[in-house]
C-alpha atoms as a PDB file:
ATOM      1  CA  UNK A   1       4.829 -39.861  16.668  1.00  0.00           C
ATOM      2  CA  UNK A   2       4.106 -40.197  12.934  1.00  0.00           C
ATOM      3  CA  UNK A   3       3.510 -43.487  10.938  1.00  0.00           C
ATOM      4  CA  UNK A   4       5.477 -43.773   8.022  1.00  0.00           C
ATOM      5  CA  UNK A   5       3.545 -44.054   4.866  1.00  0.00           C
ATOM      6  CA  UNK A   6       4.282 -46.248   1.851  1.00  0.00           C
ATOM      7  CA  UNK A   7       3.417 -43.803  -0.453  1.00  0.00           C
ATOM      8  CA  UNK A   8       4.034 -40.347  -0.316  1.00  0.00           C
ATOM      9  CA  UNK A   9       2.062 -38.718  -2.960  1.00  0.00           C
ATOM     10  CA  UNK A  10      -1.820 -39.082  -1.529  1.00  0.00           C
ATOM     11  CA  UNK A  11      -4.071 -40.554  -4.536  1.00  0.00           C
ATOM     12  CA  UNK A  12      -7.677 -39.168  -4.541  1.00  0.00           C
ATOM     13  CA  UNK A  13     -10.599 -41.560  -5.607  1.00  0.00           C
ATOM     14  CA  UNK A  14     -13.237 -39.211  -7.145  1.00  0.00           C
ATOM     15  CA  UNK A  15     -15.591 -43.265  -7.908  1.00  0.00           C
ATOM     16  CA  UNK A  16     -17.252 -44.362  -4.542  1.00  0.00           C
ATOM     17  CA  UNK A  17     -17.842 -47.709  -6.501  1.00  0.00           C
ATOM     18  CA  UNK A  18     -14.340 -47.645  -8.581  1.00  0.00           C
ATOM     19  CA  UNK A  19     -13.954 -48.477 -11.937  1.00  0.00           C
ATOM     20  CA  UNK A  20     -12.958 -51.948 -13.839  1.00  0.00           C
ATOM     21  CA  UNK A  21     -10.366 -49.798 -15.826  1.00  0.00           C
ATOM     22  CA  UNK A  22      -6.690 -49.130 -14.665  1.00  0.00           C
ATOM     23  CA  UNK A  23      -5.694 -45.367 -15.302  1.00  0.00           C
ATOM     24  CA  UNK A  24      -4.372 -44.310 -18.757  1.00  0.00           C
ATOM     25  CA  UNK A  25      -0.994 -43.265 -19.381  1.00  0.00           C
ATOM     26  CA  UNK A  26      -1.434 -39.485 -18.984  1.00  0.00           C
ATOM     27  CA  UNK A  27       1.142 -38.746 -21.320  1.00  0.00           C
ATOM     28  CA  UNK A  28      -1.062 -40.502 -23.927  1.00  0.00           C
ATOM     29  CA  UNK A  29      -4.050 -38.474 -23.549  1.00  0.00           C
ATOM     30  CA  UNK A  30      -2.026 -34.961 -23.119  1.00  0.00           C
ATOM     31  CA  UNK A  31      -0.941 -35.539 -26.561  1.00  0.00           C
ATOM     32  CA  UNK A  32      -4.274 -36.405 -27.733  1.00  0.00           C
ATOM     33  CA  UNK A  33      -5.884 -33.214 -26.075  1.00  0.00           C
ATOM     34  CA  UNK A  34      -2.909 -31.258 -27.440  1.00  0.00           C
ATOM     35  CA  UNK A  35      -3.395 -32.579 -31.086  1.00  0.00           C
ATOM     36  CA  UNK A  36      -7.685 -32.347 -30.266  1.00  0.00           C
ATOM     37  CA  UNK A  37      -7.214 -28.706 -29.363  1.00  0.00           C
ATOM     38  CA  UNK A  38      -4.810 -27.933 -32.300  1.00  0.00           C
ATOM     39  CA  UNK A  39      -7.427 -29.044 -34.692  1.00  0.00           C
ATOM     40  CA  UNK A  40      -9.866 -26.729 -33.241  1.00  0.00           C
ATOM     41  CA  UNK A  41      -7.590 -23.293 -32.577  1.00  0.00           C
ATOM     42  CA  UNK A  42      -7.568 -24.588 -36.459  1.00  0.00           C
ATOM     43  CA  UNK A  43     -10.468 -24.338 -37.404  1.00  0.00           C
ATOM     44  CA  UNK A  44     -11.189 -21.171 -35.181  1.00  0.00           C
ATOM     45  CA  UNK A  45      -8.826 -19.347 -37.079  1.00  0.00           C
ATOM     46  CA  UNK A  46      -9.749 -20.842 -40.849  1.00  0.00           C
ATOM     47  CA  UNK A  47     -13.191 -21.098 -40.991  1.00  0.00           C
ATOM     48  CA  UNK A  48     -13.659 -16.839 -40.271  1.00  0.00           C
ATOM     49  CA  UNK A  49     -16.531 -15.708 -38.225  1.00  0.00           C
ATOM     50  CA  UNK A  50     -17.973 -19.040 -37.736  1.00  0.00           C
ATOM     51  CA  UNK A  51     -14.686 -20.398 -36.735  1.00  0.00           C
ATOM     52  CA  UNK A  52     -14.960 -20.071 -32.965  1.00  0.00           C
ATOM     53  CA  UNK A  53     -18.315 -21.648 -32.470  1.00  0.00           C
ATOM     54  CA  UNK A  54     -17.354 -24.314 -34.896  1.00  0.00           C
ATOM     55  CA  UNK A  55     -13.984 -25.589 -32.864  1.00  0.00           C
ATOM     56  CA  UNK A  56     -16.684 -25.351 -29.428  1.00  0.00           C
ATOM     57  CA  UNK A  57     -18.874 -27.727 -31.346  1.00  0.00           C
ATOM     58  CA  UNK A  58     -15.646 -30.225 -32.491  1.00  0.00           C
ATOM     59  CA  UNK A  59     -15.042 -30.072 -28.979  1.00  0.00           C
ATOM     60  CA  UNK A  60     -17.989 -30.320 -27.692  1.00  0.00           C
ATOM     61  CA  UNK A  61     -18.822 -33.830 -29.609  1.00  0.00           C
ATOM     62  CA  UNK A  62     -14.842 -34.943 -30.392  1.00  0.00           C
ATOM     63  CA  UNK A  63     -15.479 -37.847 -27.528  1.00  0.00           C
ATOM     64  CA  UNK A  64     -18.586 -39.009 -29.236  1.00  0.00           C
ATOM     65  CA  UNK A  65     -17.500 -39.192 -32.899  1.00  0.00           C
ATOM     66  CA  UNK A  66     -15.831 -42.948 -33.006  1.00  0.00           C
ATOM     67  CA  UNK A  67     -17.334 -45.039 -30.348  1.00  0.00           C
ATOM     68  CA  UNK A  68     -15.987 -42.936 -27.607  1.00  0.00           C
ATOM     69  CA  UNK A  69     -12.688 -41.298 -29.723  1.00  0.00           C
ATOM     70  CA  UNK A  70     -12.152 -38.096 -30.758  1.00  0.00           C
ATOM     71  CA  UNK A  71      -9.416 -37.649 -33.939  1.00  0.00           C
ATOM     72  CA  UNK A  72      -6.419 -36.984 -30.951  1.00  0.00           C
ATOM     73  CA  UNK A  73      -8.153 -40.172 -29.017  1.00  0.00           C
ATOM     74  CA  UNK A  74      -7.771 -42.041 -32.156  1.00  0.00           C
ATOM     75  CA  UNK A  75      -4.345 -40.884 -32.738  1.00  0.00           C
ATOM     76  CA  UNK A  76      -2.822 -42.025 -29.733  1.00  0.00           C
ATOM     77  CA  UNK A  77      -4.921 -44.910 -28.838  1.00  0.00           C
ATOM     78  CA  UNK A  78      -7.116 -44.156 -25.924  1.00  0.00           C
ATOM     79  CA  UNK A  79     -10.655 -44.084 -25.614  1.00  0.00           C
ATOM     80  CA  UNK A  80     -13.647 -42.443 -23.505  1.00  0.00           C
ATOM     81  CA  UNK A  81     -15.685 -45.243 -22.051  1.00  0.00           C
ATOM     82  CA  UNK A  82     -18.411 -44.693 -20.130  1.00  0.00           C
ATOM     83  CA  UNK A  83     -18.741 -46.884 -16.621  1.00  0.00           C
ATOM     84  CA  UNK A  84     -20.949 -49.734 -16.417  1.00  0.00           C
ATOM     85  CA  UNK A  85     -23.567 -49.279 -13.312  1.00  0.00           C
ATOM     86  CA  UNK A  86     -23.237 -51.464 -10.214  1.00  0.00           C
ATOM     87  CA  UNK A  87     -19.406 -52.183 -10.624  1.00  0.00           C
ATOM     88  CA  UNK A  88     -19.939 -54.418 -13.740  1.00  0.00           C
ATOM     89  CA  UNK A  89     -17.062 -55.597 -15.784  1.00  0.00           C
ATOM     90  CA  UNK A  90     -17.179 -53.445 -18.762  1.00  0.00           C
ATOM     91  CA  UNK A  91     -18.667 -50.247 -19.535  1.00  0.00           C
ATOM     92  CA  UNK A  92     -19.830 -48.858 -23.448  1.00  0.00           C
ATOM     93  CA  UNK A  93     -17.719 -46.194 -25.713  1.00  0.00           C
ATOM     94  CA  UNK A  94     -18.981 -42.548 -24.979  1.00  0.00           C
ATOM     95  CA  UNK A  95     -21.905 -41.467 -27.222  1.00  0.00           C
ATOM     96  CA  UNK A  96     -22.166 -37.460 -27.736  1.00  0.00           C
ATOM     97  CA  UNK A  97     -24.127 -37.050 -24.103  1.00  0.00           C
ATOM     98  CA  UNK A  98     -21.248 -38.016 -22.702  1.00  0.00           C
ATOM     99  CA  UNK A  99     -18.752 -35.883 -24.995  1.00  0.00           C
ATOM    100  CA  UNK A 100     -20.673 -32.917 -24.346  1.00  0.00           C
ATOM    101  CA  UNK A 101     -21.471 -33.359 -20.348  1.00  0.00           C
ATOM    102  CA  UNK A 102     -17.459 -34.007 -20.032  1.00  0.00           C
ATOM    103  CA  UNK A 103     -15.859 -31.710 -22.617  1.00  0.00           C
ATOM    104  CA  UNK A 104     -18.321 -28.708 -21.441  1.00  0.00           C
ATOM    105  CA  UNK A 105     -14.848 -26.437 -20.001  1.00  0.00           C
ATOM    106  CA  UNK A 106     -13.178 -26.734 -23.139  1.00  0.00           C
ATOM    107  CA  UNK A 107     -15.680 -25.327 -25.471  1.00  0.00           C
ATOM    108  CA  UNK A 108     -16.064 -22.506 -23.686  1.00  0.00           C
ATOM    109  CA  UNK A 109     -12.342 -22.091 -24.323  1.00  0.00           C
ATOM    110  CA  UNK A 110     -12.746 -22.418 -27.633  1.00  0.00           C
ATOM    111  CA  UNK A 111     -15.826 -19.745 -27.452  1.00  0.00           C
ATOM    112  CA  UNK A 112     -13.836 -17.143 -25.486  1.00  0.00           C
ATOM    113  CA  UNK A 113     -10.983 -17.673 -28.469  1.00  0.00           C
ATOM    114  CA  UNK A 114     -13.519 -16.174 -30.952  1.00  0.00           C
ATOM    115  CA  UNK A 115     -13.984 -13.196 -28.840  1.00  0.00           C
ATOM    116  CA  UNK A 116     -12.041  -9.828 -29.018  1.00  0.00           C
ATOM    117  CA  UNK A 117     -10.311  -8.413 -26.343  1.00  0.00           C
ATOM    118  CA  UNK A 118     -12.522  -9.719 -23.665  1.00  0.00           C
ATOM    119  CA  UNK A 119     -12.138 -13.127 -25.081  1.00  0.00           C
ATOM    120  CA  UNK A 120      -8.641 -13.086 -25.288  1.00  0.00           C
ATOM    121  CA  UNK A 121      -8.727 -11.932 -21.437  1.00  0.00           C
ATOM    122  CA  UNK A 122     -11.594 -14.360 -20.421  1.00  0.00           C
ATOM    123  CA  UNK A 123      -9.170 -16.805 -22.296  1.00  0.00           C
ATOM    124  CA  UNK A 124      -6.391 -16.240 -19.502  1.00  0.00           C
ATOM    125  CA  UNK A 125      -8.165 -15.464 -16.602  1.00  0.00           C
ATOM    126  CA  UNK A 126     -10.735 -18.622 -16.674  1.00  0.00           C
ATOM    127  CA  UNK A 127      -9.823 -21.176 -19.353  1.00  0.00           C
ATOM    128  CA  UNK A 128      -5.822 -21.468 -18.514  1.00  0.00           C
ATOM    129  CA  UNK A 129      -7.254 -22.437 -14.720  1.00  0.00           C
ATOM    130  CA  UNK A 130      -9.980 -24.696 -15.876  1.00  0.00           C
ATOM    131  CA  UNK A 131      -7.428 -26.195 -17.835  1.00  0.00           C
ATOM    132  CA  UNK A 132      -4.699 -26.541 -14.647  1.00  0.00           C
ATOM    133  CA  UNK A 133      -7.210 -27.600 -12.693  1.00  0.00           C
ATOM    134  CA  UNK A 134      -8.734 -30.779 -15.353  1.00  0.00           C
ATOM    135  CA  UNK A 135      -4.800 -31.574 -15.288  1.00  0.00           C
ATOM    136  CA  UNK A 136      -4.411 -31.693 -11.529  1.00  0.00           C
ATOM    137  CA  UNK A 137      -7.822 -33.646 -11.022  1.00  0.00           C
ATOM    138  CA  UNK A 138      -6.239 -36.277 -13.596  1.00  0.00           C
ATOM    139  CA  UNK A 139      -3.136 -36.280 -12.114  1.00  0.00           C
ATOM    140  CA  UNK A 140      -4.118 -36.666  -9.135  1.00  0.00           C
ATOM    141  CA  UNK A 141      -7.165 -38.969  -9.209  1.00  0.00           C
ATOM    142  CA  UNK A 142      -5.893 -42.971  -9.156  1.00  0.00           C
ATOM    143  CA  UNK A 143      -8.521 -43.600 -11.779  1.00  0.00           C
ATOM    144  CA  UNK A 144      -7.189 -40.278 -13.793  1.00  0.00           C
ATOM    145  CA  UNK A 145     -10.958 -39.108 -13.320  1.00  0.00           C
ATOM    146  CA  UNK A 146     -11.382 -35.332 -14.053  1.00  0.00           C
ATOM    147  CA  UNK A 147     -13.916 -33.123 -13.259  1.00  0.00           C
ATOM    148  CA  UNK A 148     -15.593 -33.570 -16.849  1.00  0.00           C
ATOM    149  CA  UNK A 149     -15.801 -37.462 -16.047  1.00  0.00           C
ATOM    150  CA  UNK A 150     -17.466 -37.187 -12.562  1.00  0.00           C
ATOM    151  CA  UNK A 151     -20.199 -34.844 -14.573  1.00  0.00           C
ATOM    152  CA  UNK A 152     -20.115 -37.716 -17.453  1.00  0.00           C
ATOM    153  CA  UNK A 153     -19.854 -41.026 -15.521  1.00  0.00           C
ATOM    154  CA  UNK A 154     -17.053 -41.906 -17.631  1.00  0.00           C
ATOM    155  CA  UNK A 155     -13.256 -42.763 -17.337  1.00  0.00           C
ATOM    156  CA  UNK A 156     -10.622 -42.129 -20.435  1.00  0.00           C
ATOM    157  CA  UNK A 157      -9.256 -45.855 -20.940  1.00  0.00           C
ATOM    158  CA  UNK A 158      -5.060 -47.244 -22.754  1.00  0.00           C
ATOM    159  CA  UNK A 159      -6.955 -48.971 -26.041  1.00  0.00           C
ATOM    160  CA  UNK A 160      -4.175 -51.564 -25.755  1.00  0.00           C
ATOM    161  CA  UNK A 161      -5.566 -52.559 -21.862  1.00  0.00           C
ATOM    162  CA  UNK A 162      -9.379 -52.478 -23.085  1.00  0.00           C
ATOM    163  CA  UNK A 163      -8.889 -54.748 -26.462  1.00  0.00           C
ATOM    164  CA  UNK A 164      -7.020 -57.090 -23.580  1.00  0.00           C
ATOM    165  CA  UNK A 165     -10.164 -57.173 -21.792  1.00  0.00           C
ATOM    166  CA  UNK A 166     -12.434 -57.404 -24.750  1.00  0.00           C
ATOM    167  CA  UNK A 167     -10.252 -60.229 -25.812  1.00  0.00           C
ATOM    168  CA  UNK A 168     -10.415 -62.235 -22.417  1.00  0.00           C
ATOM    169  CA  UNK A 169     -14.097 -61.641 -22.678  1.00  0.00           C
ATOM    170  CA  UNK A 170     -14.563 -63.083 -26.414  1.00  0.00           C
ATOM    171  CA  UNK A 171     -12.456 -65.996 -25.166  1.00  0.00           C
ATOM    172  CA  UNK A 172     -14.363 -66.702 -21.906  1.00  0.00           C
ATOM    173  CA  UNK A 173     -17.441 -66.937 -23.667  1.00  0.00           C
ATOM    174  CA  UNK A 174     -16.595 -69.110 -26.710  1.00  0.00           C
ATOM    175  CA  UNK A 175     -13.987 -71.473 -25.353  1.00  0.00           C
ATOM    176  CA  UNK A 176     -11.528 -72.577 -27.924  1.00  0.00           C
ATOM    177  CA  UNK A 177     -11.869 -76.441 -28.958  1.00  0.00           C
ATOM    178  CA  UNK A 178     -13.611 -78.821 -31.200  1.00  0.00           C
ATOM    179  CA  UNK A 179     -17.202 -78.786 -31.361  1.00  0.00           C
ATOM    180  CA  UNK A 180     -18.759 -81.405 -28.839  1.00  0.00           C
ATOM    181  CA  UNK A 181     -20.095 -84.899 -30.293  1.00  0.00           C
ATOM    182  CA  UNK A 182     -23.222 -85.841 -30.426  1.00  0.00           C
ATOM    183  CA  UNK A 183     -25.864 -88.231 -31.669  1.00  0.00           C
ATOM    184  CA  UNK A 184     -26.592 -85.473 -34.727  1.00  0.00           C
ATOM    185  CA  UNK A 185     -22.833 -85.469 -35.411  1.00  0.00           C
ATOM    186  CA  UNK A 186     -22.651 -89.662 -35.887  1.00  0.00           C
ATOM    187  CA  UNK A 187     -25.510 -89.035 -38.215  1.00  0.00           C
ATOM    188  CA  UNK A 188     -24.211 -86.332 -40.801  1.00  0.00           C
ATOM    189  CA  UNK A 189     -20.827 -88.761 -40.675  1.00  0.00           C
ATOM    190  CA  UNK A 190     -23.108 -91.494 -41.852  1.00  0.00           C
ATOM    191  CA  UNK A 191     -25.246 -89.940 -44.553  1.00  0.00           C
ATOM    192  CA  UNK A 192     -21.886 -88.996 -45.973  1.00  0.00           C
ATOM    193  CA  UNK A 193     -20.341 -92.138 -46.140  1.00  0.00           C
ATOM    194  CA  UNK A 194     -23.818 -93.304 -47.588  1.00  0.00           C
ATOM    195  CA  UNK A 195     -23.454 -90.667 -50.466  1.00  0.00           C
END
């Protein structure tokens, strides 16, 4: 006899500790890989010979360049934040150890592009899979926690759900309100009133 199950697409949890971030909208950061691998295919094919090694590099730092956005990132409002230790409330923006520990897979894409025939062929044969399987692992992860993330410590982040929490933060340290009285405040009321 089977137990039914509430939900019936299994969500993997590649975090033993979790994370304080929901998952991003996936749609959201398709779009921004899309538009981050459109600028380098790009500038492989505009900048000549040193094209290739030139879009690995973009895509090797892209996650680094803006506190933890690359140009697509910025685009479409999502943002690569690296985890805080212990389970702590927030984490930092990537830096470019991060970028480069989690965006490894792609620049090799972007190498085997500048190849000839053998790139073309490596192209196919290993970078369409590592690609597939980046896509499944964010699919499939509850987080949205790839492969690249695991390697980075990091989690991709909706902009619009981290200025939220930045926001409760600013607010839960400096409580709105007037300024408390005090013996000092009486005074400065009284040396005005003497002026």
């Amino acid at each position: 006899m089977r137990l039914p199950r509430s939900d019936p697409t299994p969500m993997r949890d590649a975090r033993r500790e979790g994370s304080p971030y929901p998952k991003a909208d996936l749609t959201l950061r398709a779009l921004a890989r899309l538009a981050d691998l459109t600028l380098a295919f790009a500038i492989a094919n505009v900048a000549g010979e040193i094209g290739p090694p030139l879009s690995a590099l973009y895509l090797l730092l892209a996650d680094g360049l803006m506190q933890g956005q690359s140009i697509g990132k910025r685009i479409f409002g999502v943002r690569v934040m690296v985890l805080p230790p212990d389970g702590g409330a927030r984490g930092a923006p990537a830096g470019y150890r991060e970028s480069v520990l989690r965006n490894a897979p792609f620049a090799l894409i972007g190498l085997f592009y500048g190849l000839t025939l053998v790139g073309w062929f490596l192209l196919f044969v290993v970078g369409v899979p590592i690609v597939a399987f980046e896509a499944y692992m964010a699919f499939s992860d509850r987080l949205g926690i790839r492969i690249g993330d695991i390697f980075a410590d990091t989690q991709v982040v909706d902009g619009k759900v981290l200025s939220k929490m930045e926001g409760a933060a600013q607010s839960e340290l400096h409580p709105v309100g007037p300024p408390p009285g005090g013996p000092a405040a009486g005074t400065v009321q009284g040396l005005r009133s003497a002026a």
